[in-house]
N, C-alpha and C. Protein backbone atom coordinates (compact mmCIF):
# COMPACT_ATOMS: atom_id res chain seq x y z
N UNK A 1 53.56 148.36 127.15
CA UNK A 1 54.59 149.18 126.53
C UNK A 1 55.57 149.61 127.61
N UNK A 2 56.57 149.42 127.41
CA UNK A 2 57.69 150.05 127.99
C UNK A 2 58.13 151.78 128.53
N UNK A 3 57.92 152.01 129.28
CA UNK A 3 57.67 153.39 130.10
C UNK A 3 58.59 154.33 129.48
N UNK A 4 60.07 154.19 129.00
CA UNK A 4 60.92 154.50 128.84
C UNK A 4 60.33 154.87 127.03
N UNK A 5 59.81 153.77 126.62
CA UNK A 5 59.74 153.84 124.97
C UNK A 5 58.69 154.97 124.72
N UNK A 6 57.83 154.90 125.38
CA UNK A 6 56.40 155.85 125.44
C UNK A 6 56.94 157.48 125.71
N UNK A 7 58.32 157.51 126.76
CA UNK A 7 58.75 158.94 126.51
C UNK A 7 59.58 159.49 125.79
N UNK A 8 60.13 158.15 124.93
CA UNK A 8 61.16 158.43 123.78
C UNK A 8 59.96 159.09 122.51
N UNK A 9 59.30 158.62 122.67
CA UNK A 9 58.06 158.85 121.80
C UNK A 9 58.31 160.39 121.45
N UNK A 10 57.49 160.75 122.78
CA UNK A 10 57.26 161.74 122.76
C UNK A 10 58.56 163.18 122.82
N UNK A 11 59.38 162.54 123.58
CA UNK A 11 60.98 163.50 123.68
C UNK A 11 61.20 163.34 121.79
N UNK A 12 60.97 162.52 121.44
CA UNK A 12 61.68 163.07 120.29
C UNK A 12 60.82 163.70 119.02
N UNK A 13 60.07 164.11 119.37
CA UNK A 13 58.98 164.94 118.90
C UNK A 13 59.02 166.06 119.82
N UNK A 14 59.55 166.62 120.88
CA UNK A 14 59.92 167.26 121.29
C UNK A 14 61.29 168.49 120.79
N UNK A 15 61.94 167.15 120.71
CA UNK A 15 63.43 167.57 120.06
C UNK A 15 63.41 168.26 118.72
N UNK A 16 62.36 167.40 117.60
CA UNK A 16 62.12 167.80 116.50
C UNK A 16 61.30 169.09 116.26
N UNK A 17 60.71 169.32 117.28
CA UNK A 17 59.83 170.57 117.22
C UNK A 17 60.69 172.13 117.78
N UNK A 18 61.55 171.46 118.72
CA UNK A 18 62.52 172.76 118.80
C UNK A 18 63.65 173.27 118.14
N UNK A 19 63.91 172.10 117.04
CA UNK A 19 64.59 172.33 115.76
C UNK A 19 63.97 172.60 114.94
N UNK A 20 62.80 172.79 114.72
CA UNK A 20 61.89 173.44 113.54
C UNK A 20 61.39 174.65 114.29
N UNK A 21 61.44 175.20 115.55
CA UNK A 21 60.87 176.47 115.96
C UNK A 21 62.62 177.61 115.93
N UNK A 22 63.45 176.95 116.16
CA UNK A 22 64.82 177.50 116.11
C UNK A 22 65.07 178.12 114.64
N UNK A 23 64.75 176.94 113.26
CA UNK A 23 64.71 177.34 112.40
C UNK A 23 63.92 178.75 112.06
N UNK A 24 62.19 178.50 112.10
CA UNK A 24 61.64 179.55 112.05
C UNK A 24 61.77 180.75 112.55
N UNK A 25 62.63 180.81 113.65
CA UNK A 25 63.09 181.84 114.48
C UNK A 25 64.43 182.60 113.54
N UNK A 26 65.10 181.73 113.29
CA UNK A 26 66.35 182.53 112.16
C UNK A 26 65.80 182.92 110.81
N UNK A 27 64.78 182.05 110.43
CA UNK A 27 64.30 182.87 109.22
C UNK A 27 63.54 184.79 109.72
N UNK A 28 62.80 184.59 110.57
CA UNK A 28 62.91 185.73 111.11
C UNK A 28 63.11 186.42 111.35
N UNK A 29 64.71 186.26 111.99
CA UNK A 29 65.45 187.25 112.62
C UNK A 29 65.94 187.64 111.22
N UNK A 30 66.21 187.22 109.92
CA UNK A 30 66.99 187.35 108.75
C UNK A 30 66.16 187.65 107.84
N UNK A 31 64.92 188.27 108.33
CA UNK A 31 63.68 189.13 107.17
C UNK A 31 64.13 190.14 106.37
N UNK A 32 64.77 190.68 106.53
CA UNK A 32 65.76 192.32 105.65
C UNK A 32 66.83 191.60 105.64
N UNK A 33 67.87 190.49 105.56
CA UNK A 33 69.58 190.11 105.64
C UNK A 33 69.63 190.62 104.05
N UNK A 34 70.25 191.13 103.25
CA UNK A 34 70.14 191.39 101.84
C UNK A 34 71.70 191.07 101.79
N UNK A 35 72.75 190.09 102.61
CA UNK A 35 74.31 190.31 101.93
C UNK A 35 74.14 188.80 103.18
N UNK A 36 74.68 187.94 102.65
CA UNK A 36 74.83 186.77 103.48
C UNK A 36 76.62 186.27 102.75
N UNK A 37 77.72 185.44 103.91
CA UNK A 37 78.84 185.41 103.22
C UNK A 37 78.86 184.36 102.21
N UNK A 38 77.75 183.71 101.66
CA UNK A 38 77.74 182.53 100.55
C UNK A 38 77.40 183.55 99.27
N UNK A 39 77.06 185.26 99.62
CA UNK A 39 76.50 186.46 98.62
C UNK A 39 74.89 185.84 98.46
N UNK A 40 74.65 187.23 98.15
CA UNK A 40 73.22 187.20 97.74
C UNK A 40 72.24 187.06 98.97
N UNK A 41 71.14 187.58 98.97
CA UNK A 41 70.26 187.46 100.37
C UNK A 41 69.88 185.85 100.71
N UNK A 42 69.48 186.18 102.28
CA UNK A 42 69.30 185.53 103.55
C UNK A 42 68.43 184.63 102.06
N UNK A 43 68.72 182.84 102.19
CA UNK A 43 67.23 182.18 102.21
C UNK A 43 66.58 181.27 102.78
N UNK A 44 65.21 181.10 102.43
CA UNK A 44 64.39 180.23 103.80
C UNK A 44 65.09 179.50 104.05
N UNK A 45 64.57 179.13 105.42
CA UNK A 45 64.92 177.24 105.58
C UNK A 45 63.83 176.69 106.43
N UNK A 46 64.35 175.35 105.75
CA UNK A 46 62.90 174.66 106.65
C UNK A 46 63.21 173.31 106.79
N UNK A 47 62.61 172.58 108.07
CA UNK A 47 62.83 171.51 108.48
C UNK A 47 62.67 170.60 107.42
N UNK A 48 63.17 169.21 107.51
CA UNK A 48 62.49 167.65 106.77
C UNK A 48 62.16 166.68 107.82
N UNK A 49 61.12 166.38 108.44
CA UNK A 49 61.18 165.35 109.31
C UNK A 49 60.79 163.83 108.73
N UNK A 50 61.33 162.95 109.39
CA UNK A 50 61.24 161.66 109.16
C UNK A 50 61.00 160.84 110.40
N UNK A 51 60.42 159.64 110.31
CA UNK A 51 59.74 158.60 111.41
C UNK A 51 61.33 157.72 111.06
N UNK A 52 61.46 157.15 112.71
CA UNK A 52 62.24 155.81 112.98
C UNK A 52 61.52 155.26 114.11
N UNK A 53 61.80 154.01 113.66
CA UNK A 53 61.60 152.73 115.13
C UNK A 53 62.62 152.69 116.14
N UNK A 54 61.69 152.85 117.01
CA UNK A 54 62.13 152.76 118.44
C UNK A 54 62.00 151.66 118.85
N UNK A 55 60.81 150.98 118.49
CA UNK A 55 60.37 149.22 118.99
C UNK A 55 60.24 148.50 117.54
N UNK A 56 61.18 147.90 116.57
CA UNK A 56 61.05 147.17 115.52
C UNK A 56 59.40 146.38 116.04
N UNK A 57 59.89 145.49 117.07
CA UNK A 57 58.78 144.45 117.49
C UNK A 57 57.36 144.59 117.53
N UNK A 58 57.12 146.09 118.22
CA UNK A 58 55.66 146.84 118.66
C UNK A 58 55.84 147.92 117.48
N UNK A 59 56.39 147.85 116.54
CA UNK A 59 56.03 149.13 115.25
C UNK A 59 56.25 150.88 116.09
N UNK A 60 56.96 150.49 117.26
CA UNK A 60 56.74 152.16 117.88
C UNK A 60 57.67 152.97 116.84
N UNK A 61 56.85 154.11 116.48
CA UNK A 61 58.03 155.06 115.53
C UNK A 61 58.08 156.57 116.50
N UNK A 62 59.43 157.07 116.46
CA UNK A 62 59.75 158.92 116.84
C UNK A 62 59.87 159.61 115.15
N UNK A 63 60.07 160.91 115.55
CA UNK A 63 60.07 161.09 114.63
C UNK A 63 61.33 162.33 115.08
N UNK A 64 62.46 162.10 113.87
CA UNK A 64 63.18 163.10 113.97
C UNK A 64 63.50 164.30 112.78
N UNK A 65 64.84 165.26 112.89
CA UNK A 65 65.01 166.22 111.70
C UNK A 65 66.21 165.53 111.02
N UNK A 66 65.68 165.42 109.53
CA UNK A 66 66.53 164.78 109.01
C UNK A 66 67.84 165.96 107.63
N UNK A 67 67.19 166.76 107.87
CA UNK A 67 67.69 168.14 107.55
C UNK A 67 67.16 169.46 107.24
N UNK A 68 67.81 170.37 106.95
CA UNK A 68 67.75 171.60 107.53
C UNK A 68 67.73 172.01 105.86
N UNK A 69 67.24 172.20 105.14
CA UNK A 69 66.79 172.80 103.43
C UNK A 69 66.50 174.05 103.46
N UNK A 70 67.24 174.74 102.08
CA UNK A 70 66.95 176.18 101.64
C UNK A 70 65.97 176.33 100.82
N UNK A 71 64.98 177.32 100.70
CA UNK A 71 63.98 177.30 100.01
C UNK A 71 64.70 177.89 98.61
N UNK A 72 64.34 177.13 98.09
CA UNK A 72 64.81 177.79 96.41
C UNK A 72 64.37 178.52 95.44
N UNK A 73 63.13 179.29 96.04
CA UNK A 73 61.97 179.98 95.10
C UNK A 73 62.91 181.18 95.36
N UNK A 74 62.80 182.06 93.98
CA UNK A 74 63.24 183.22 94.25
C UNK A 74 63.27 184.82 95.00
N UNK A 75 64.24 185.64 94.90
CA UNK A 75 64.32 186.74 96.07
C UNK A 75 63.42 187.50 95.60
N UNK A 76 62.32 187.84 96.81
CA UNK A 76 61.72 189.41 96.06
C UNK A 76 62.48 190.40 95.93
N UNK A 77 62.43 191.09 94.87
CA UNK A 77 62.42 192.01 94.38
C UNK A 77 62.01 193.44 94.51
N UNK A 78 62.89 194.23 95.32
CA UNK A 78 62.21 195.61 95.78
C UNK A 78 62.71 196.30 95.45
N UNK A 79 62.61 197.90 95.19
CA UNK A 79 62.80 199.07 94.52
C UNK A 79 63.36 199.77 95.66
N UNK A 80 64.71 199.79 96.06
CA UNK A 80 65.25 200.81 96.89
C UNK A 80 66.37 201.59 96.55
N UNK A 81 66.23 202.22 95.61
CA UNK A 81 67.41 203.05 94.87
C UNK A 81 68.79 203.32 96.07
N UNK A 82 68.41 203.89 97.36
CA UNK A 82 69.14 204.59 98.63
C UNK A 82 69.81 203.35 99.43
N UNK A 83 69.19 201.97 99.29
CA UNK A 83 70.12 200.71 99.61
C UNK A 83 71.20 200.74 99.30
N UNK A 84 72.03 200.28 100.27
CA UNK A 84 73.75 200.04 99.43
C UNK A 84 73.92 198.68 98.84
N UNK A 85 72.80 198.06 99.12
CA UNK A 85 72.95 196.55 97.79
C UNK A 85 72.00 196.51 96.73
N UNK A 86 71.66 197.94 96.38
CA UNK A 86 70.66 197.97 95.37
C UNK A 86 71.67 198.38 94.44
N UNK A 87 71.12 197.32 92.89
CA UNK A 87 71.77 197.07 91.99
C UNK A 87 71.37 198.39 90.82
N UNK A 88 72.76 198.50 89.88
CA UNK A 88 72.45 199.79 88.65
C UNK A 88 71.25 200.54 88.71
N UNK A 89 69.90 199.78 88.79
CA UNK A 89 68.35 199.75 88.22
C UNK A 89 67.58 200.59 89.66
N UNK A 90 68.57 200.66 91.21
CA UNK A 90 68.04 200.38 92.00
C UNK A 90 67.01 199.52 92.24
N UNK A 91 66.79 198.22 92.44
CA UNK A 91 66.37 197.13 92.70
C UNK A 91 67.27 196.78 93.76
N UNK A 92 66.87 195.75 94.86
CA UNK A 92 67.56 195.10 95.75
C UNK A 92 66.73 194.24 96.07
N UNK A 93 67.51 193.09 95.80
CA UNK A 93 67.13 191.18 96.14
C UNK A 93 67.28 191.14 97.55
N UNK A 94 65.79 190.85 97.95
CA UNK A 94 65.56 190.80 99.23
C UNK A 94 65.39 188.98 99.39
N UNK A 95 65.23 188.47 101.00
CA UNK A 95 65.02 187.00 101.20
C UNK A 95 63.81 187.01 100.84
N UNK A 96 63.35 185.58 100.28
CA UNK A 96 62.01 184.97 99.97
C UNK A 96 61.42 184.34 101.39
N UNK A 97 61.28 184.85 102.03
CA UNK A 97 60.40 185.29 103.59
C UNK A 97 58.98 185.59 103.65
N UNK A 98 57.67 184.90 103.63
CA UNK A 98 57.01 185.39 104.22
C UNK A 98 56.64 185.81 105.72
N UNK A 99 56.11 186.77 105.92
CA UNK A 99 55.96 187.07 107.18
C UNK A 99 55.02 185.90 108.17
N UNK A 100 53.56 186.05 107.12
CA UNK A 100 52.30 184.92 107.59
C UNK A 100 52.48 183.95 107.57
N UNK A 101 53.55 183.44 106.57
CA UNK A 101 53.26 181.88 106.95
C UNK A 101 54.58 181.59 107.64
N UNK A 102 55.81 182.16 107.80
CA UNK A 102 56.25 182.07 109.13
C UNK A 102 55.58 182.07 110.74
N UNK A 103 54.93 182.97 110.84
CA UNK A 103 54.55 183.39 111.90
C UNK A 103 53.36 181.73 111.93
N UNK A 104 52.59 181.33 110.98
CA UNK A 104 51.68 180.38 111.12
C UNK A 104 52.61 178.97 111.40
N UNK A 105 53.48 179.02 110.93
CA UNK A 105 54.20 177.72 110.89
C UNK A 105 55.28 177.91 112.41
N UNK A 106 55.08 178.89 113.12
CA UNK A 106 55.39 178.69 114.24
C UNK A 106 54.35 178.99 115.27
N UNK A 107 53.52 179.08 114.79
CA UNK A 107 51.91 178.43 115.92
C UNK A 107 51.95 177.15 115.53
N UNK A 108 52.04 176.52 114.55
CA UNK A 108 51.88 175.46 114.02
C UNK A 108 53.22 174.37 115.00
N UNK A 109 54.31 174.87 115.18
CA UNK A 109 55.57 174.22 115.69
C UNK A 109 54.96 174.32 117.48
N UNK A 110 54.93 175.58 117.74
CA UNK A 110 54.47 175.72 119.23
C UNK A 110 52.79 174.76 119.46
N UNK A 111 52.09 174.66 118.74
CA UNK A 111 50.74 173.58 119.16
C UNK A 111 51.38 172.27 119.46
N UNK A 112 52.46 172.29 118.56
CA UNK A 112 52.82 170.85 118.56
C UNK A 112 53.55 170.33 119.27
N UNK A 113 54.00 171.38 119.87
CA UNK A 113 55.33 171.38 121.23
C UNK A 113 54.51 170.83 122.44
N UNK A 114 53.53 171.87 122.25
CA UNK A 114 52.07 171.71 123.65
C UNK A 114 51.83 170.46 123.83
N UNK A 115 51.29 169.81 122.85
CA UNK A 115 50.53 168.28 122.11
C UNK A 115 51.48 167.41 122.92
N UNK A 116 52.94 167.41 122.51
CA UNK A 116 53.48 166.73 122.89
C UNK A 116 54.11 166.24 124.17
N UNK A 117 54.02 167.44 125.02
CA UNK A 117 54.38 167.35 126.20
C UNK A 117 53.36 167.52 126.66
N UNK A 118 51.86 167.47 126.53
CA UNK A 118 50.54 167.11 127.22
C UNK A 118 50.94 165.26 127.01
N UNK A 119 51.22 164.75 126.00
CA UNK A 119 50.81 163.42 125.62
C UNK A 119 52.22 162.88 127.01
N UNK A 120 53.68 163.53 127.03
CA UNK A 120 54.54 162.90 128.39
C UNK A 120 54.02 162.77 129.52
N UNK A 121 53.27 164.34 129.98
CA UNK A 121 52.54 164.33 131.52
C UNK A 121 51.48 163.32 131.28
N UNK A 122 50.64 163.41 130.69
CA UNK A 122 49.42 162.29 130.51
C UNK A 122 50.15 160.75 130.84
N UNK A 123 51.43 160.48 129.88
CA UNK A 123 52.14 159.16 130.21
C UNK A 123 52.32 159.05 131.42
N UNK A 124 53.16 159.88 132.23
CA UNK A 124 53.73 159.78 133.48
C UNK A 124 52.69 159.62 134.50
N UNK A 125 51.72 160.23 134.40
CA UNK A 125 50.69 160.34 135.17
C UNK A 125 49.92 159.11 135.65
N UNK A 126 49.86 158.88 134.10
CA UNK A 126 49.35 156.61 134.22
C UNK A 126 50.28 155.58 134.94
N UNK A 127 51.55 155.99 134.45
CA UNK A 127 52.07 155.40 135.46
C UNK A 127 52.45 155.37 136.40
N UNK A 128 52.33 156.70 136.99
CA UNK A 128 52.27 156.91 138.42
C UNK A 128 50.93 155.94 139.22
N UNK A 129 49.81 156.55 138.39
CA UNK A 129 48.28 155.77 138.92
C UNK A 129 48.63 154.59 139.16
N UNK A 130 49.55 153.82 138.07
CA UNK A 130 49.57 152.51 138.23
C UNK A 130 50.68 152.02 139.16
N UNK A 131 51.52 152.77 139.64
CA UNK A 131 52.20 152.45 141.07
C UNK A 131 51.81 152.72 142.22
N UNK A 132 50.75 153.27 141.90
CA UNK A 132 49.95 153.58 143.62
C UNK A 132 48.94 152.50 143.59
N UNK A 133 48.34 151.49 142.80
CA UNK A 133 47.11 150.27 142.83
C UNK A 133 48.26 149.52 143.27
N UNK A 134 49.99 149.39 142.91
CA UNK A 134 50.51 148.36 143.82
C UNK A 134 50.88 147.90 144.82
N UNK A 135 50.30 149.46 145.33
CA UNK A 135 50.78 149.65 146.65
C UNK A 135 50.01 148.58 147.38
């Protein structure tokens, strides 16, 4: 395998993982947003990843983000009469945010960050080994 292809591998599983931890990070930061300028509260988003060939010949696939999606399930619903975007009823449409499975799906992004840049050093490492037997 080609030295170069083996770290495309992995760089772009790299790449893809810090566009899905960036994401999770703005859903975050936008846990209370209740007025966004499209109206109506902050909503999720979440990565789509997809596989491409890098080596048609050797089947090597990366995997990249193929877009950036709003979650479409609806806003909770909270009772804050004293909000200034709480509606007649006091009610105010909050983002559809969980806390847990944010927070899990960025252990989940960060393991995978780890994984992947264990699997580059591990590459580099072999081929280092294998330029010092030519010596």
């Amino acid at each position: 395998m080609d030295i170069f292809k083996a770290f495309n591998i992995s760089a772009s599983a790299l790449v893809a993982q810090k566009i899905r931890m960036n994401t999770i990070a703005s859903n975050l930061a936008n846990v209370n947003t209740t007025r966004t300028p499209e109206g109506g509260p902050y909503k999720r988003r979440d990565v789509v990843f997809t596989s491409f060939l890098i080596d048609e010949v050797k089947a090597l696939e990366g995997v990249r983000v193929v877009d950036v999606v709003e979650d479409n399930s609806p806003p909770k619903v909270v009772y804050a009469p004293e909000h200034p975007d709480a509606d007649e009823n006091g009610f105010v449409k909050m983002p559809n945010i969980n806390l847990i499975e944010e927070m899990v799906n960025m252990m989940m992004a960060t393991r995978a960050y780890e994984a992947n840049v264990n699997a580059f050093n591990i590459t580099k490492s072999m081929y280092l080994k294998a330029l010092e037997l030519g010596r």
